[in-house]
Protein backbone atom coordinates (compact mmCIF):
# COMPACT_ATOMS: atom_id res chain seq x y z
CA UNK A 1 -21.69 1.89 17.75
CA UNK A 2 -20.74 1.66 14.11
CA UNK A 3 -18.87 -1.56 13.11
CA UNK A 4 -15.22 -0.87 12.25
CA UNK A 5 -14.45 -0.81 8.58
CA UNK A 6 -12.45 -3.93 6.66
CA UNK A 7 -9.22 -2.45 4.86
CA UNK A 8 -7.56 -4.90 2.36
CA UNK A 9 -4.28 -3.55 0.60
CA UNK A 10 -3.42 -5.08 -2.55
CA UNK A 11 0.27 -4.09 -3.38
CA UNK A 12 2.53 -6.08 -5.74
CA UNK A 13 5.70 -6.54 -3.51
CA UNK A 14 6.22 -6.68 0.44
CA UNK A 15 6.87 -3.46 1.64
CA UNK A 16 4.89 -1.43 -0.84
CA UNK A 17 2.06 -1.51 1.32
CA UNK A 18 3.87 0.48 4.46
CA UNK A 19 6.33 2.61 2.26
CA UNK A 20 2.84 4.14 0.52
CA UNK A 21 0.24 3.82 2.75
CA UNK A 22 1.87 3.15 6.46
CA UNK A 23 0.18 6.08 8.04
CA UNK A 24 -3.01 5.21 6.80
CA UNK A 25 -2.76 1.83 7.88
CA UNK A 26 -1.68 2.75 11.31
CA UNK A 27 -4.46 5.68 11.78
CA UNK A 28 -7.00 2.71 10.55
CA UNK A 29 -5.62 0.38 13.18
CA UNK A 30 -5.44 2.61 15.85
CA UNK A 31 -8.52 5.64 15.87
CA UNK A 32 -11.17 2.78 13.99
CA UNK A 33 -9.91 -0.44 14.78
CA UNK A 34 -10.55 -1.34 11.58
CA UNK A 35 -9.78 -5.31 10.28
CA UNK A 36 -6.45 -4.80 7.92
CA UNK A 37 -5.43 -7.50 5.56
CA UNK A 38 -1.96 -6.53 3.24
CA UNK A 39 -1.15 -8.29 0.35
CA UNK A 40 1.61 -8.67 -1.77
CA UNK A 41 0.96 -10.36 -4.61
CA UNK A 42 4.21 -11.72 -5.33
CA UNK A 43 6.86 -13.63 -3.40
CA UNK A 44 9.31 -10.68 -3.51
CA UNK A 45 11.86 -13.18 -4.78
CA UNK A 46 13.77 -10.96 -7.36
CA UNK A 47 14.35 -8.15 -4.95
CA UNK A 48 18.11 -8.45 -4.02
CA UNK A 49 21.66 -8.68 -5.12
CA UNK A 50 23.31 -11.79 -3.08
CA UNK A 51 20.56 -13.90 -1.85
CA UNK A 52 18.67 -16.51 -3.55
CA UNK A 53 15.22 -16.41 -4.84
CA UNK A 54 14.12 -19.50 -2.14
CA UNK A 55 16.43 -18.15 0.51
CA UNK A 56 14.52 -14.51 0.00
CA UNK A 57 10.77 -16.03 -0.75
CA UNK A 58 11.18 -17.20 2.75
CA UNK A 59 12.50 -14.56 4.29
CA UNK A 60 10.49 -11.79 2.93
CA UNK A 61 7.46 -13.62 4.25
CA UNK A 62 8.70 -13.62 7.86
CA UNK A 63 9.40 -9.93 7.07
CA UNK A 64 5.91 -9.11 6.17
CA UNK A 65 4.47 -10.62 9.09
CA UNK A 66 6.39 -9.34 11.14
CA UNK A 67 5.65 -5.68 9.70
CA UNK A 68 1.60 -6.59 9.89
CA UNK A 69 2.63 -7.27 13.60
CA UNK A 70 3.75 -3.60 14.65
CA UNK A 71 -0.21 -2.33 14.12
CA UNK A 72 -2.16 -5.84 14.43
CA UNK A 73 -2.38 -6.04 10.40
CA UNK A 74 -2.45 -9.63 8.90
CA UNK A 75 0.22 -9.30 5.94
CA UNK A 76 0.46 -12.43 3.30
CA UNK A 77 2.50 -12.74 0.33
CA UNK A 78 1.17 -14.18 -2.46
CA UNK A 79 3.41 -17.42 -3.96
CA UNK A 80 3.08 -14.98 -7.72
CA UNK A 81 6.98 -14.67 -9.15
CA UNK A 82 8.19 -11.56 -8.24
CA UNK A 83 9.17 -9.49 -11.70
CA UNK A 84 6.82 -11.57 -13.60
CA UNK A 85 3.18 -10.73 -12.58
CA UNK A 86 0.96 -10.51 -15.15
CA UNK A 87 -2.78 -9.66 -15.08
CA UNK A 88 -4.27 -13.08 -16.62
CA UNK A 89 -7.34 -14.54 -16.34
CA UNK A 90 -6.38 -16.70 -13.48
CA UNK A 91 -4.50 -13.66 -11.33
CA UNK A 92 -7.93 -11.82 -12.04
CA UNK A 93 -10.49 -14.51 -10.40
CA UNK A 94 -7.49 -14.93 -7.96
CA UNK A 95 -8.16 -11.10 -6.94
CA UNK A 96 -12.05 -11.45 -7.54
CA UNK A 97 -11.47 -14.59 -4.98
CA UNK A 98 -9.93 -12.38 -2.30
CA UNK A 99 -12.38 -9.71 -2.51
CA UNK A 100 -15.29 -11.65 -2.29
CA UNK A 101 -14.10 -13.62 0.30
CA UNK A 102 -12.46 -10.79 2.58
CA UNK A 103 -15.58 -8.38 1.66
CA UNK A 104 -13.95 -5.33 2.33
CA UNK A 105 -15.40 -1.40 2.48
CA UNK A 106 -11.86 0.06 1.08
CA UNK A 107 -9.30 -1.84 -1.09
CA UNK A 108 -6.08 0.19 -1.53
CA UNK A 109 -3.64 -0.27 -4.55
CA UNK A 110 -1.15 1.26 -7.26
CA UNK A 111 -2.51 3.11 -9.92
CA UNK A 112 -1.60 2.09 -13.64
CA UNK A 113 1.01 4.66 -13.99
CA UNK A 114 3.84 3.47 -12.97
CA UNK A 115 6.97 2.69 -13.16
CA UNK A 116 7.04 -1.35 -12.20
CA UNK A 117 5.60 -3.65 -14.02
CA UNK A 118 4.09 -5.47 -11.41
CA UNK A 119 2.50 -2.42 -9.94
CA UNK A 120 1.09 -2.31 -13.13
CA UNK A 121 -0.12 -5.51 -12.98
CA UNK A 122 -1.60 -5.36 -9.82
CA UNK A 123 -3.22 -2.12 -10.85
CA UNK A 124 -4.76 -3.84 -13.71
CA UNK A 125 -5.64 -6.67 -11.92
CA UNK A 126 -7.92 -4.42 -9.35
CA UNK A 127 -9.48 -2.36 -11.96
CA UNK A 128 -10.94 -5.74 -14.28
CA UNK A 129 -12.11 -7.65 -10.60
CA UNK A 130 -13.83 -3.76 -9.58
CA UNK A 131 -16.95 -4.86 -11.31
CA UNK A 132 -16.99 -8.17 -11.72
CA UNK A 133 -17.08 -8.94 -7.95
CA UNK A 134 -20.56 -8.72 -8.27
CA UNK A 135 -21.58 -10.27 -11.09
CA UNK A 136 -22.51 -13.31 -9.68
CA UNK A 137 -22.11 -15.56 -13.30
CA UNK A 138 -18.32 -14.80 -13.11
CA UNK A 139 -16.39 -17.67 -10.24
CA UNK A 140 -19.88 -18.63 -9.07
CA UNK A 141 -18.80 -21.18 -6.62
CA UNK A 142 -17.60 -17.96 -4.69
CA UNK A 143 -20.47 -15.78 -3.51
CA UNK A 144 -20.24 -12.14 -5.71
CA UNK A 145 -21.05 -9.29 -3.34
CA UNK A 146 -24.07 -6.67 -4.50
CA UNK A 147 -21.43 -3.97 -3.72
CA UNK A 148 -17.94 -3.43 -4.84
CA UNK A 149 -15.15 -1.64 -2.47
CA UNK A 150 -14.28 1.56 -2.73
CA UNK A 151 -11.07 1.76 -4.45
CA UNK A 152 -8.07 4.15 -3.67
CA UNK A 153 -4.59 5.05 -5.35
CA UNK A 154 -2.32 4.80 -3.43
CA UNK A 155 -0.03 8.09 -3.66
CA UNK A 156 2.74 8.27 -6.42
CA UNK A 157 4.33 11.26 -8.30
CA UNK A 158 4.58 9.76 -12.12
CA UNK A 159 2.69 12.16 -14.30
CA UNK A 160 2.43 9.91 -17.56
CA UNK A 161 -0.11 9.37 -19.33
CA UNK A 162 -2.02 11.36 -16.03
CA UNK A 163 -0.99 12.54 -12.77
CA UNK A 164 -2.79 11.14 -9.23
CA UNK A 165 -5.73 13.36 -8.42
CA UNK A 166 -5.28 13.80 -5.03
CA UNK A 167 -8.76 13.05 -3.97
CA UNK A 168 -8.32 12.58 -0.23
CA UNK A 169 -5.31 13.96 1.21
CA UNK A 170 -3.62 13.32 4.62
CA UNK A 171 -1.03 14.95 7.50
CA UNK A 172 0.24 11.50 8.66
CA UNK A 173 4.17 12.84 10.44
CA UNK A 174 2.33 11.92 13.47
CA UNK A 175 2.35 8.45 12.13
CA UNK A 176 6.06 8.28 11.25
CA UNK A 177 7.77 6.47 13.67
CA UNK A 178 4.73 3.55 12.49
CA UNK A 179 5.88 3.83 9.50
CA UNK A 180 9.52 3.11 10.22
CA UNK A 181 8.65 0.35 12.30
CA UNK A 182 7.18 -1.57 9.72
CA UNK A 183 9.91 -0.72 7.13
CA UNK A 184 12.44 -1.65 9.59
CA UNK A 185 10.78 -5.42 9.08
CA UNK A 186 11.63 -5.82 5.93
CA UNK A 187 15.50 -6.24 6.58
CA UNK A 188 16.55 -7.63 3.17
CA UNK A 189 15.15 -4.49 1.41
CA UNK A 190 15.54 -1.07 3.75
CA UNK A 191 19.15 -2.27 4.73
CA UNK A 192 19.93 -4.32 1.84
CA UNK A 193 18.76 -4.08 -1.50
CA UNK A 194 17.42 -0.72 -2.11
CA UNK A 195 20.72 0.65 -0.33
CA UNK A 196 22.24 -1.27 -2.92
CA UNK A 197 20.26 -0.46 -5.86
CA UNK A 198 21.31 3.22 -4.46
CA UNK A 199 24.84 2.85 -4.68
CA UNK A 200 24.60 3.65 -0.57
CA UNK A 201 25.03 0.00 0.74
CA UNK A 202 28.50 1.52 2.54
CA UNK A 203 26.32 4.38 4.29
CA UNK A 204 23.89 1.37 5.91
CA UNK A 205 25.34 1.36 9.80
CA UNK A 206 26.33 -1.90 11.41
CA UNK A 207 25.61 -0.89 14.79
CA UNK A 208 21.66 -2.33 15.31
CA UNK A 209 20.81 0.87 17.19
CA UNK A 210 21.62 3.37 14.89
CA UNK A 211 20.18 1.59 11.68
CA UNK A 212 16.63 2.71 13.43
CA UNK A 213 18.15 6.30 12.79
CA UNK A 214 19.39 5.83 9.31
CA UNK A 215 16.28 4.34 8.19
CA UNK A 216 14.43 7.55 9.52
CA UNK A 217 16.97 9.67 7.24
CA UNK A 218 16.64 7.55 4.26
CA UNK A 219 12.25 7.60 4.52
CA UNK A 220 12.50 11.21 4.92
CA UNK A 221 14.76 11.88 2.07
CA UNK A 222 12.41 9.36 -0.32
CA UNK A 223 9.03 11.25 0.48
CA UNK A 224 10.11 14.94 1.34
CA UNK A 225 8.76 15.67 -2.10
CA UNK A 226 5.68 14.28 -1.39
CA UNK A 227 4.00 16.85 0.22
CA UNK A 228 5.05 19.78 -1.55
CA UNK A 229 4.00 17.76 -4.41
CA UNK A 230 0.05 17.89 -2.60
CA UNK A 231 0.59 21.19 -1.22
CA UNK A 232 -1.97 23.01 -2.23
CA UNK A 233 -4.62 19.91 -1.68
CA UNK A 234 -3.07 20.16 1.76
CA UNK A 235 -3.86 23.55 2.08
CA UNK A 236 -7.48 23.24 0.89
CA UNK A 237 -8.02 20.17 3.22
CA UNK A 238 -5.77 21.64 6.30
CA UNK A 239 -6.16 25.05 5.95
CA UNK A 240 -3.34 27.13 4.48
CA UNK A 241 -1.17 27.35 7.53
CA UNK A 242 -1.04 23.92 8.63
CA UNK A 243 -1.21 22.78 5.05
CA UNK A 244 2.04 24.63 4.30
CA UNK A 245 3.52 22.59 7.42
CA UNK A 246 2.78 19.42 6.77
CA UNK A 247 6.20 17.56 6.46
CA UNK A 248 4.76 14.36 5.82
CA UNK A 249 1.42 13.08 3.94
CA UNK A 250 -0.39 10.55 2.12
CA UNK A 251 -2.13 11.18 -1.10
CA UNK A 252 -5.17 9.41 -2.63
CA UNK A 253 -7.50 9.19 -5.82
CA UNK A 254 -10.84 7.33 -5.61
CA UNK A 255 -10.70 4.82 -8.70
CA UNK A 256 -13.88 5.43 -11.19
CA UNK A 257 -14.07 1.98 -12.18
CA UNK A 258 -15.32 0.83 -8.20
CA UNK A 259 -17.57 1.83 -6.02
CA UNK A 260 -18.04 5.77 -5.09
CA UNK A 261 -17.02 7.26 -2.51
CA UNK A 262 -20.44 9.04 -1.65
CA UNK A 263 -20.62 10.96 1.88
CA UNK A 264 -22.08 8.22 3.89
CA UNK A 265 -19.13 5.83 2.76
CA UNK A 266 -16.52 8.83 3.49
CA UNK A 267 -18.02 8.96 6.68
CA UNK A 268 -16.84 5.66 7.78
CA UNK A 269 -14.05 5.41 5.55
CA UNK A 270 -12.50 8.75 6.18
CA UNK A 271 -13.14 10.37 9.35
CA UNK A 272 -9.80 11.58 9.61
């Protein structure tokens, strides 16, 4: 029997981690059984309109474990300001710290397109640690590993400086309701601040059991474009009829700068 693969997520805010790669996550948890570890590397303290950084560090961090809950992930947020992450020499032995110490086969993140500058950062952040994990001169007190993780982009649409290859593509609308669940979590944000940032906070339902409903409305409406965007690495991975059908998906480009994805790593790391 093949030991399950280690999955650590390295996202910059809570709630990145299930809004771009929950049905990933979920497939991981539930076909491999693989050990999931989600990170946000800030505290998620800017992200609203009325509450208070402290009241909202706090709060997000219930949030986030509560999200990690619905597939049996282990979700910590970083104490990193939110809206001010940078990717300094500390942050980056910080990140080479984590690695090394969580050893994983796959580490997901943003790419360095992007429109936040803490997805940026975190992006950054991944790429510098990619080699130097095993160099074992660099944070010797922590032991370097001989090889790096594999390293996937997590999907996005932003086409400056370069589009996401999509690499590895995926048919995850079986994984929805997942998804939602662990969106759901994070309260302050899906029924809160984004609604707000929106100009929808009016449309957000009061009634508990229909918010489940909205929320559903709301995903599908941020990531319909998604997999028309993929559609024809859909239909090359798929097939063309079920690639055309595909409602939802995940998209994702194997990073250079770590280790390759070479076909006895996609074995265990993609058998999907």
């Amino acid at each position: 029997m093949s030991i399950p693969p280690r999955i650590l997520l390295l996202g910059a805010h809570p709630d990145d981690a299930e809004y771009h790669a929950g049905g990933l996550l979920t497939r991981y948890r539930e076909e491999l059984d693989a050990t999931v570890r989600l990170i946000s590397l800030t505290d998620g303290s800017a992200g609203h309109h009325e509450r208070s950084p402290e009241e909202l560090c706090e709060l997000r961090q219930e949030e986030s474990v509560n999200a990690g809950k619905v597939i049996g992930a282990e979700y910590l947020n970083w104490d990193l300001p939110d809206a001010k992450l940078e990717a300094t020499l500390e942050n980056r032995e910080r990140v080479i710290r984590e690695i090394r110490t969580f050893r994983p086969d796959l580490l997901l993140t943003h790419r360095t397109c992007d429109y936040h500058p803490d997805h940026r950062a975190v992006a950054q952040l991944v790429q510098d640690a990619s080699y130097l994990v095993t160099v074992p001169n660099v944070l010797p007190e922590v032991s370097p590993l001989f090889d790096d993780p594999v390293v996937l982009y997590m999907p996005d649409l932003f086409s400056r400086p370069a589009p996401l290859r999509p690499d590895l593509v995926l048919d995850v609308g079986e994984q929805v309701d997942s998804i939602i669940a662990m969106l759901a979590c994070h309260r302050t944000q899906v029924f809160e601040w984004l609604p707000y940032e929106e100009g929808i906070l009016n449309e957000v339902p009061e009634d508990e059991d229909t918010k489940f409903d909205w929320l559903r409305n709301w995903f599908h409406e941020q990531v319909a474009e998604r997999a028309d965007h993929f559609r024809d690495a859909l239909a090359a991975t798929y097939g063309e009829e079920r690639g055309q059908a595909v409602t939802y998906c995940e998209a994702y480009e194997v990073s250079e700068y770590a280790s390759p994805l070479d076909d006895e790593k996609q074995a265990k790391l993609w058998p999907f």
